[in-house]
N, C-alpha and C. Protein backbone atom coordinates (compact mmCIF):
# COMPACT_ATOMS: atom_id res chain seq x y z
N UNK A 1 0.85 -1.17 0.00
CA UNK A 1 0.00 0.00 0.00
C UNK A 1 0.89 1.23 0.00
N UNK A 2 0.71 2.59 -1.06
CA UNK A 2 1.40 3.32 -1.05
C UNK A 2 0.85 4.60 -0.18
N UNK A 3 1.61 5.52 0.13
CA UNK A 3 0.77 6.22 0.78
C UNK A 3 1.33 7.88 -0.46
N UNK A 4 0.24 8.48 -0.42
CA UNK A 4 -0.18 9.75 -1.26
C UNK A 4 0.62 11.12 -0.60
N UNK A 5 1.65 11.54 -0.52
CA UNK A 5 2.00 12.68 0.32
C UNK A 5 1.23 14.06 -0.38
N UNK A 6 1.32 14.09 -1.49
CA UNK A 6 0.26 15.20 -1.88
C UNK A 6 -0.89 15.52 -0.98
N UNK A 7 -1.87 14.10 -0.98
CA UNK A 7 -3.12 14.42 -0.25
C UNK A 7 -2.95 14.65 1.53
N UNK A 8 -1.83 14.20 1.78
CA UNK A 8 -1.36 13.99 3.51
C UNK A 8 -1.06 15.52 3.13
N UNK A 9 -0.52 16.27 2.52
CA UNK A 9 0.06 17.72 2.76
C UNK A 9 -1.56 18.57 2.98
N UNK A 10 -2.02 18.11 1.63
CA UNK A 10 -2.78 18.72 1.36
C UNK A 10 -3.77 19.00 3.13
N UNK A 11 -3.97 17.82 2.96
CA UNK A 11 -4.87 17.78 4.28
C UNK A 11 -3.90 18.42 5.51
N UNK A 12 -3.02 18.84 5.79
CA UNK A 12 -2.35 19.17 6.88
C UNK A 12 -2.42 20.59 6.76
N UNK A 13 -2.30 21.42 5.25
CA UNK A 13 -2.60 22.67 5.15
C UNK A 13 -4.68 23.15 5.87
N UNK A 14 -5.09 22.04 5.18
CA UNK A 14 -6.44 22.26 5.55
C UNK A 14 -6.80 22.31 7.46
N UNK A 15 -6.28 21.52 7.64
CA UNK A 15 -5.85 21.47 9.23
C UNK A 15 -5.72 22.66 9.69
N UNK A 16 -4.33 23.09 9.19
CA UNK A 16 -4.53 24.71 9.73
C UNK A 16 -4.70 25.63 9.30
N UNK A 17 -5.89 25.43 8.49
CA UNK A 17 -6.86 26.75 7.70
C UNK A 17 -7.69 26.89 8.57
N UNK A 18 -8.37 25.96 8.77
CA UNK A 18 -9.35 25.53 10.13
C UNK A 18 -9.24 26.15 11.44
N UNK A 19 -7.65 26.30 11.98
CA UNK A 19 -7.12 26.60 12.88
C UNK A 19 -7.16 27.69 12.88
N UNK A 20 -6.68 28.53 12.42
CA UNK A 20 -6.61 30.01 12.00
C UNK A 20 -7.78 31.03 12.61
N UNK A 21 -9.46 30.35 11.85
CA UNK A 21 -10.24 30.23 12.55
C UNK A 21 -10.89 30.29 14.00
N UNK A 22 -9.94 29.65 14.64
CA UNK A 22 -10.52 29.05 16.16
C UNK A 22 -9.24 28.62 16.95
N UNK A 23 -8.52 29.79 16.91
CA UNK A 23 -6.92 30.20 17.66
C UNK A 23 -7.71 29.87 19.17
N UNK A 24 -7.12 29.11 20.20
CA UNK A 24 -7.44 28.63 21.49
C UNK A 24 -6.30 29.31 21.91
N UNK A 25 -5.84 29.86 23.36
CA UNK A 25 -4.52 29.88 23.78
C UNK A 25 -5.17 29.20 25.37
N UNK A 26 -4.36 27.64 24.92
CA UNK A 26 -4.50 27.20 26.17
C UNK A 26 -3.01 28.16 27.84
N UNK A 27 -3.99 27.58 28.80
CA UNK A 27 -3.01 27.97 29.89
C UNK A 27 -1.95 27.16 29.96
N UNK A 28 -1.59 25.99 29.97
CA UNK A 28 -0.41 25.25 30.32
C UNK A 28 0.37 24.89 28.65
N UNK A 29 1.13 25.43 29.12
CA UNK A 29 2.64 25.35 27.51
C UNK A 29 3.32 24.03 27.86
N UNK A 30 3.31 23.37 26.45
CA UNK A 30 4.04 22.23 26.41
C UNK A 30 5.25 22.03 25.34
N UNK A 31 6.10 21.53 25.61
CA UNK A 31 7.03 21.83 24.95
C UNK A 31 7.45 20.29 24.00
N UNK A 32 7.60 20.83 22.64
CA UNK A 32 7.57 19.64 21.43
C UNK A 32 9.45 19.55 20.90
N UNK A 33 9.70 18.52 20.35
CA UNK A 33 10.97 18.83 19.78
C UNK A 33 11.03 17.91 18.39
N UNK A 34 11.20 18.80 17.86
CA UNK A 34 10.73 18.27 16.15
C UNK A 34 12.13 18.26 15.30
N UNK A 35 12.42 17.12 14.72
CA UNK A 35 13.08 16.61 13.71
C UNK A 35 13.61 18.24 12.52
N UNK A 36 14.77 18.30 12.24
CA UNK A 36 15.02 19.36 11.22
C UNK A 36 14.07 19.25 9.87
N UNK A 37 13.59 18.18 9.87
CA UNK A 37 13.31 17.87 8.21
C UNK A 37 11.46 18.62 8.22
N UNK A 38 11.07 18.42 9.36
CA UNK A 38 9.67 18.91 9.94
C UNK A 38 10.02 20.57 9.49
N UNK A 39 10.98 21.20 10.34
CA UNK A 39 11.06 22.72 10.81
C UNK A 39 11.49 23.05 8.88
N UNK A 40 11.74 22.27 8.07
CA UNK A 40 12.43 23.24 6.81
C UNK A 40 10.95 22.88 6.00
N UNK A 41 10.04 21.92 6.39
CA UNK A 41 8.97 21.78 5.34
C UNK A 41 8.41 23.04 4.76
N UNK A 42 7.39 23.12 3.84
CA UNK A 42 6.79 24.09 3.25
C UNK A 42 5.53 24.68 4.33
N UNK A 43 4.96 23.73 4.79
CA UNK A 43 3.93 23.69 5.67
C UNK A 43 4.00 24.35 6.67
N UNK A 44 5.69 23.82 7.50
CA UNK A 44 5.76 24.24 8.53
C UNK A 44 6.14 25.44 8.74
N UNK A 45 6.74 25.96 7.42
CA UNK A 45 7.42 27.51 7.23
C UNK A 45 6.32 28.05 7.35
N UNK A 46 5.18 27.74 6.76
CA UNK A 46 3.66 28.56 6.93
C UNK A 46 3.56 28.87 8.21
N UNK A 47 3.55 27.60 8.93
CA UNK A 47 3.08 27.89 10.24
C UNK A 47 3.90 28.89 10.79
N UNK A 48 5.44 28.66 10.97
CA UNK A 48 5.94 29.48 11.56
C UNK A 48 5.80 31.27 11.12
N UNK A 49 5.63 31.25 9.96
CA UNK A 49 5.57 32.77 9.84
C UNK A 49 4.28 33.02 9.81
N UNK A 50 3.23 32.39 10.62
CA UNK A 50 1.80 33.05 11.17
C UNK A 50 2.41 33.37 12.37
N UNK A 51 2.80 32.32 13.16
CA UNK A 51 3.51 32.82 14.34
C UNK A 51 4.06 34.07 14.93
N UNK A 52 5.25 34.07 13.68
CA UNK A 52 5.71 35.36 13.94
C UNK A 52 4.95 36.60 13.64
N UNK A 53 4.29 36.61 12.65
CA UNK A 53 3.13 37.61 12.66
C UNK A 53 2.53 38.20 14.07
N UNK A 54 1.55 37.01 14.26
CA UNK A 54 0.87 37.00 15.07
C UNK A 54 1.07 37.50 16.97
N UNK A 55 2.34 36.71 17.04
CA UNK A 55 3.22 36.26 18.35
C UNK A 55 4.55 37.34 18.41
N UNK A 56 4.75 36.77 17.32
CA UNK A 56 6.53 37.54 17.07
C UNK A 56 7.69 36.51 18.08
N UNK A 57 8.67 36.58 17.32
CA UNK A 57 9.62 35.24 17.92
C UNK A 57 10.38 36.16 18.89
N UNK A 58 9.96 37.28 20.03
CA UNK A 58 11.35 38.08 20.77
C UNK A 58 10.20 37.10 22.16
N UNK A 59 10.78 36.45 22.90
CA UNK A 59 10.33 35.83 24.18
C UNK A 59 10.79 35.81 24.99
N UNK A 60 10.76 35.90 26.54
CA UNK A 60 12.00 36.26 27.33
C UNK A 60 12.93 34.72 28.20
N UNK A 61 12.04 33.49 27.44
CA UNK A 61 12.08 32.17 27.63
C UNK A 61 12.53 31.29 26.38
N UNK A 62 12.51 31.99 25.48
CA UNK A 62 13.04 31.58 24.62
C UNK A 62 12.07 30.78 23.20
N UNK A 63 10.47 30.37 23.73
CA UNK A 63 9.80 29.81 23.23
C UNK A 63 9.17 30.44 22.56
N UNK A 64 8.60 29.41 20.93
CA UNK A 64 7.72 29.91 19.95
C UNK A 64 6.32 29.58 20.49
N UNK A 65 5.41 30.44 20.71
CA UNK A 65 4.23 30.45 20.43
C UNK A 65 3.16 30.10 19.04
N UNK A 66 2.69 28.69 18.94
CA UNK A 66 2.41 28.66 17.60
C UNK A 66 0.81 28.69 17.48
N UNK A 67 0.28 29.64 16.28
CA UNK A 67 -1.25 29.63 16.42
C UNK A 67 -2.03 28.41 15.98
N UNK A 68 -1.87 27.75 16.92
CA UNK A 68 -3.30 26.73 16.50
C UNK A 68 -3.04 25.61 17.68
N UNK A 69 -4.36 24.94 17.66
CA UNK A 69 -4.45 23.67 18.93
C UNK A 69 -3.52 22.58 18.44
N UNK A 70 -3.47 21.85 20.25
CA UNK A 70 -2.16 21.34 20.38
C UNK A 70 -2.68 20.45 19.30
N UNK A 71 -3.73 19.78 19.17
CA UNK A 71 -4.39 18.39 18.44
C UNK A 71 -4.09 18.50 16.78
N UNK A 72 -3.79 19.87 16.31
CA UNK A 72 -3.80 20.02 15.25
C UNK A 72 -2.31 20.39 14.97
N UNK A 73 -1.18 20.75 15.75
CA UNK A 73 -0.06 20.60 15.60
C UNK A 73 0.42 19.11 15.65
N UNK A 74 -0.15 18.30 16.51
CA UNK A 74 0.66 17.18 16.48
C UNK A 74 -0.08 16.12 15.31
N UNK A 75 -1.37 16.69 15.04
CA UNK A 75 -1.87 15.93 13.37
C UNK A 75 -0.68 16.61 12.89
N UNK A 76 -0.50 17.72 12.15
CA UNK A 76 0.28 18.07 11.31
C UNK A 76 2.16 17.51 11.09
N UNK A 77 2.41 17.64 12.84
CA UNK A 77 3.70 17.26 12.45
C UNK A 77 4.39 15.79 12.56
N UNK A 78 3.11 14.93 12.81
CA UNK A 78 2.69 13.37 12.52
C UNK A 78 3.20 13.54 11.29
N UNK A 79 2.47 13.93 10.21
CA UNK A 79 1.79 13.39 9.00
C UNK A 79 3.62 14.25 8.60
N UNK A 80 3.95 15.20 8.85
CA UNK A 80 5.26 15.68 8.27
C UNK A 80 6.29 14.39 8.62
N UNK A 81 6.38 14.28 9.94
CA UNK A 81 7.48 13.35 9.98
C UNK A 81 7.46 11.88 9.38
N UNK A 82 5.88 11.70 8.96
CA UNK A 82 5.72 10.17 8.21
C UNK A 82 6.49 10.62 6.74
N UNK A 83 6.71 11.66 5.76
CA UNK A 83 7.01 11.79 4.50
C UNK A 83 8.34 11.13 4.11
């Protein structure tokens, strides 16, 4: 069985179109550590420069704030690190 990365992208952009939408900022921050090949994707460059938009990367902790729920970051960077 092959698997389709087109439609896995595709659907991961849709993910956080959705998100965009219905920005949550939960209270408790959790902290992720993601593979280089995740942080250079196309996808994830999206994400990050909503971020910085939104957030801006100057923190006095050092952490990115990223816009969208945790459930839909870790769909997304699932489906990145399966490619």
């Amino acid at each position: 069985m092959g698997v389709r990365v087109p439609s896995m992208i595709a659907g991961a952009k849709q993910i956080l179109k959705l998100q965009s939408h219905s920005i949550t900022r939960e209270t408790q921050r959790k902290r992720f550590v993601l593979p280089i090949s995740v942080l250079n994707h196309p996808s994830f460059q999206d994400l990050l420069n909503r971020a910085e938009e939104e957030f801006g990367f100057h923190h006095p902790m050092g952490a990115l704030t990223i816009p969208c729920r945790e459930d839909a970051f870790l769909i997304l960077t699932s489906r990145l690190q399966a490619l």
